[in-house]
Protein backbone atom coordinates (compact mmCIF):
# COMPACT_ATOMS: atom_id res chain seq x y z
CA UNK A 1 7.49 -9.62 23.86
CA UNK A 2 7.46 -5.81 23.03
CA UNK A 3 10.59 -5.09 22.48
CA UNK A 4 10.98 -8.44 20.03
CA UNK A 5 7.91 -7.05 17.75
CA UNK A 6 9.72 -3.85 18.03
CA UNK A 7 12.81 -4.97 16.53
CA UNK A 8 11.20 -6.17 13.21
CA UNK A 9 10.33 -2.54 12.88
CA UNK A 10 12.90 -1.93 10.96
CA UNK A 11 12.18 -4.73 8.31
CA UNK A 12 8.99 -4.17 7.47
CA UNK A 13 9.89 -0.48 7.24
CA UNK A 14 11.92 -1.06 4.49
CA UNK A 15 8.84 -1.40 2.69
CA UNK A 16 7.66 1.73 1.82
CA UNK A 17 10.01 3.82 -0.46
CA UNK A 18 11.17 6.80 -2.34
CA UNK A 19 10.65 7.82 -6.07
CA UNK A 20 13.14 9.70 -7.65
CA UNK A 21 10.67 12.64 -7.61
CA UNK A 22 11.02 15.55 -5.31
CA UNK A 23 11.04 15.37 -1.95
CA UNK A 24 7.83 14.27 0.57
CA UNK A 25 5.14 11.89 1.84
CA UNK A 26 4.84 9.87 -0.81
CA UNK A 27 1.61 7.39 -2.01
CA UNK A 28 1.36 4.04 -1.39
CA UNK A 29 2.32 2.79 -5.31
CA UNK A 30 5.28 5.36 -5.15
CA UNK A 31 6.87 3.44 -2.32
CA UNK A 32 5.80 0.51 -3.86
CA UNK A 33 7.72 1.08 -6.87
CA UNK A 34 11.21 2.69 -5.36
CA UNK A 35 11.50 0.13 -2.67
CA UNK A 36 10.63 -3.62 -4.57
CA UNK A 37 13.63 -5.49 -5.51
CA UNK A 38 16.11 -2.82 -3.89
CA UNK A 39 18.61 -2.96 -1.24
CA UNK A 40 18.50 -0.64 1.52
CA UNK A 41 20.51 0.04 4.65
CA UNK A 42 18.69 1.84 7.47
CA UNK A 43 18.96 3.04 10.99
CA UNK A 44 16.21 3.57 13.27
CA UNK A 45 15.20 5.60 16.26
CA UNK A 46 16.56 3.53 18.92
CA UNK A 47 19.84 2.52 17.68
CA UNK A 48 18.61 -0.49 15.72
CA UNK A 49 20.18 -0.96 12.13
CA UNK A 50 20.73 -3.05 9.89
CA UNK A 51 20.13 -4.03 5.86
CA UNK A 52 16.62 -5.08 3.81
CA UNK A 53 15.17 -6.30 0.96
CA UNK A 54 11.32 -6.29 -0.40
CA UNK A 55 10.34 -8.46 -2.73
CA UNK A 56 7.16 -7.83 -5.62
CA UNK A 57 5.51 -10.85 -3.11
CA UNK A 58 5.77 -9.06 -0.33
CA UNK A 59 8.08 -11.12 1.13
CA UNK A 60 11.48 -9.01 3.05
CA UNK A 61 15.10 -10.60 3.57
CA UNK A 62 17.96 -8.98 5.07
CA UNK A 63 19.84 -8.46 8.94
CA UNK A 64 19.08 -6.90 11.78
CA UNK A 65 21.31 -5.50 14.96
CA UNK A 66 19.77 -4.49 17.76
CA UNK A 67 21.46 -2.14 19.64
CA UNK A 68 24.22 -3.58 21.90
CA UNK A 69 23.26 -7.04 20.06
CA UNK A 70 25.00 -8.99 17.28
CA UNK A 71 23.40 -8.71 13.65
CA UNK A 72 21.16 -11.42 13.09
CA UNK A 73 19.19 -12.68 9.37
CA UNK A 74 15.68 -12.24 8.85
CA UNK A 75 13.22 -13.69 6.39
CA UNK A 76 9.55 -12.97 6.43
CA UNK A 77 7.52 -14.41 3.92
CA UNK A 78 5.58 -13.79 1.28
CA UNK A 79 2.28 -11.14 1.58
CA UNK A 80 4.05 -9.51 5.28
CA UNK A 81 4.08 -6.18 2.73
CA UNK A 82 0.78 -5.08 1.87
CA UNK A 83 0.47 -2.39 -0.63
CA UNK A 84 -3.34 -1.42 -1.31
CA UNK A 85 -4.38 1.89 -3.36
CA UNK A 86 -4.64 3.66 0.20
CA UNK A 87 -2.14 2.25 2.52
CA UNK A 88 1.20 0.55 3.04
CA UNK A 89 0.36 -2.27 5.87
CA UNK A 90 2.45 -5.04 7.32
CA UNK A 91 1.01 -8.40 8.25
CA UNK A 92 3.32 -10.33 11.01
CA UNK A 93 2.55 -13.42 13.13
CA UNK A 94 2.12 -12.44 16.86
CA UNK A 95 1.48 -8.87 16.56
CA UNK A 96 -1.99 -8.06 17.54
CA UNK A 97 -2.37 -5.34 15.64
CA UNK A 98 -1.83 -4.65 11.45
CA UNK A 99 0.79 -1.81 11.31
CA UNK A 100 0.43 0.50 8.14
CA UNK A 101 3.35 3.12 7.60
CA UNK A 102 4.10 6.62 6.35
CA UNK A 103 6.87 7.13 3.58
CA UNK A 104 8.52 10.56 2.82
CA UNK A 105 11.35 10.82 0.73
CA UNK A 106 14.37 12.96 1.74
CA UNK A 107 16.42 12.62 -1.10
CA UNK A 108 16.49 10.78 -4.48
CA UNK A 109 17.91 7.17 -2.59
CA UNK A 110 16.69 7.93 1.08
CA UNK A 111 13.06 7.56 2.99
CA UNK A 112 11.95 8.45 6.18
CA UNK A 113 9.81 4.98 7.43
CA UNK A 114 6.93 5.89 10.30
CA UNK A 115 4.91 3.94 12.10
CA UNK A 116 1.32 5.67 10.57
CA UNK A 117 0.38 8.22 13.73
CA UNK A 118 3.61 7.81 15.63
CA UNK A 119 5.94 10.02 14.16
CA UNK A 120 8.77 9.34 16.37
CA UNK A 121 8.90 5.75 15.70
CA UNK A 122 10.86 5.83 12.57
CA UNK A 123 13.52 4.67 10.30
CA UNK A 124 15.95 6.29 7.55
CA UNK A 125 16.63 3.98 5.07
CA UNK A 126 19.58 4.94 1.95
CA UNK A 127 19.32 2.85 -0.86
CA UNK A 128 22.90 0.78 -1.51
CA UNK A 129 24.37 -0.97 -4.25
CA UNK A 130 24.59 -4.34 -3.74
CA UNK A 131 27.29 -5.10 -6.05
CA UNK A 132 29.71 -2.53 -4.23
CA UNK A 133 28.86 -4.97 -1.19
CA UNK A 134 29.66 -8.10 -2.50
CA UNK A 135 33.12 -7.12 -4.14
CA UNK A 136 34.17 -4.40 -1.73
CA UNK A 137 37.05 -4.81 1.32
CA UNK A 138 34.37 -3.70 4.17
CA UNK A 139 36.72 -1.00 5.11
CA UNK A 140 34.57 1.59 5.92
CA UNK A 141 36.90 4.73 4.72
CA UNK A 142 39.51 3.71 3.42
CA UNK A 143 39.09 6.00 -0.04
CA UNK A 144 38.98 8.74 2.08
CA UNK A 145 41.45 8.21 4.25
CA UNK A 146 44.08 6.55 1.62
CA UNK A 147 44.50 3.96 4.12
CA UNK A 148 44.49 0.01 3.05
CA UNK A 149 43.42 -2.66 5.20
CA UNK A 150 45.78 -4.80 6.47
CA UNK A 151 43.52 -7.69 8.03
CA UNK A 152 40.80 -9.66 5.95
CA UNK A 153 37.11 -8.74 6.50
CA UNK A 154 35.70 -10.06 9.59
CA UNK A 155 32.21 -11.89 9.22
CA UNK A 156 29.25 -10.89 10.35
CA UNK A 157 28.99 -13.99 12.88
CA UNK A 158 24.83 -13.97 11.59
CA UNK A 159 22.49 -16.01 13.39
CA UNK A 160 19.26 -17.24 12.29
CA UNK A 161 15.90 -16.32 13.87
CA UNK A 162 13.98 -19.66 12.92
CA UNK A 163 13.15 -21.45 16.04
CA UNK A 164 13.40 -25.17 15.72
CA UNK A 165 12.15 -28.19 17.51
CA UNK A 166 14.98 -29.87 19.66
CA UNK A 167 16.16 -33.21 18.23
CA UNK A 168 14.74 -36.41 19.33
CA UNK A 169 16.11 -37.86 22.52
CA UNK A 170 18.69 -41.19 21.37
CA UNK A 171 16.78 -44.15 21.53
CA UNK A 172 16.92 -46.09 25.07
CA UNK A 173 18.22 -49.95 25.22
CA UNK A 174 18.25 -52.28 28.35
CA UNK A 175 20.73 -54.19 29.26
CA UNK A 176 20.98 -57.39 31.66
CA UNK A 177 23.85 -56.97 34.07
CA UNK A 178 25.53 -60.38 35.29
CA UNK A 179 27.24 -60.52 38.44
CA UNK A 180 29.19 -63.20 40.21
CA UNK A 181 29.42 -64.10 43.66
């Protein structure tokens, strides 16, 4: 059960944010303002990665891969962000406790994410362009390299993390069996 509330780290991470300013902790309504609307990719601590979106409700959208795991989608809904004029707090079913974060910006599109009091529990998120993302090959270096992929993209193979109920059993019918002797 740990480990699962451990892996939306990441996600509600990508809540707090960076302003364009110079680097450094920043305050809550800084965050608030890089980080709503914008896509980010991140990488975390313990090998978890993985791409987010928060939304002005509050609400965050985007994948995460555990490491050794496939990447999977994840939707939390509206009001899991909470931004108040002293803290940056997340709100998820089944954790017991409210996590509230620390944000310091490292460059002009990257954050440092923290768990508030455990510095070593964090994330680095770099802001991305999502329009590079939709249109590009997926080749990770190939304008570097000069190299051009010969194979199409592979997807993701993205699984959903909504748990629903199992269908109804089919309907039973008796039947008279007639036998001859």
């Amino acid at each position: 059960m740990r480990a699962r509330h451990l892996s939306i780290l990441p996600i509600v991470l990508v809540l707090a944010g960076a302003s364009p300013a110079a680097a450094g902790p920043l305050k809550p309504d800084e965050a608030r303002r890089f980080v709503a609307g914008k896509l980010f990719a991140y990488t975390c601590f313990e090998g978890t990665r993985g791409t987010g979106r928060i939304y002005h409700d509050g609400s965050v959208v985007g994948t995460l891969q555990i490491k050794g795991r496939s990447p999977r989608f994840v939707a939390l809904p509206a009001g899991t962000i909470k931004v108040s004029s002293s803290s940056i707090c997340a709100s998820v079913k089944g954790l017991v406790f409210q996590p509230c974060f620390d944000v310091d910006q490292t460059s002009a599109h990257s954050f440092r994410g923290s768990i508030s009091g455990l510095g070593f529990a964090y994330c680095d998120f770099v802001r991305q362009n999502p329009r590079t993302r939709l249109t590009g090959s997926g080749a990770a270096g190939e304008e570097a390299t000069g190299t051009t992929r010969t194979s199409r993209p592979r997807p993701l193979n993205l699984r959903p993390t909504t748990i629903s109920a199992p269908a109804a059993p089919p309907p039973v019918q008796s039947a008279v069996i007639k036998t001859t002797d």
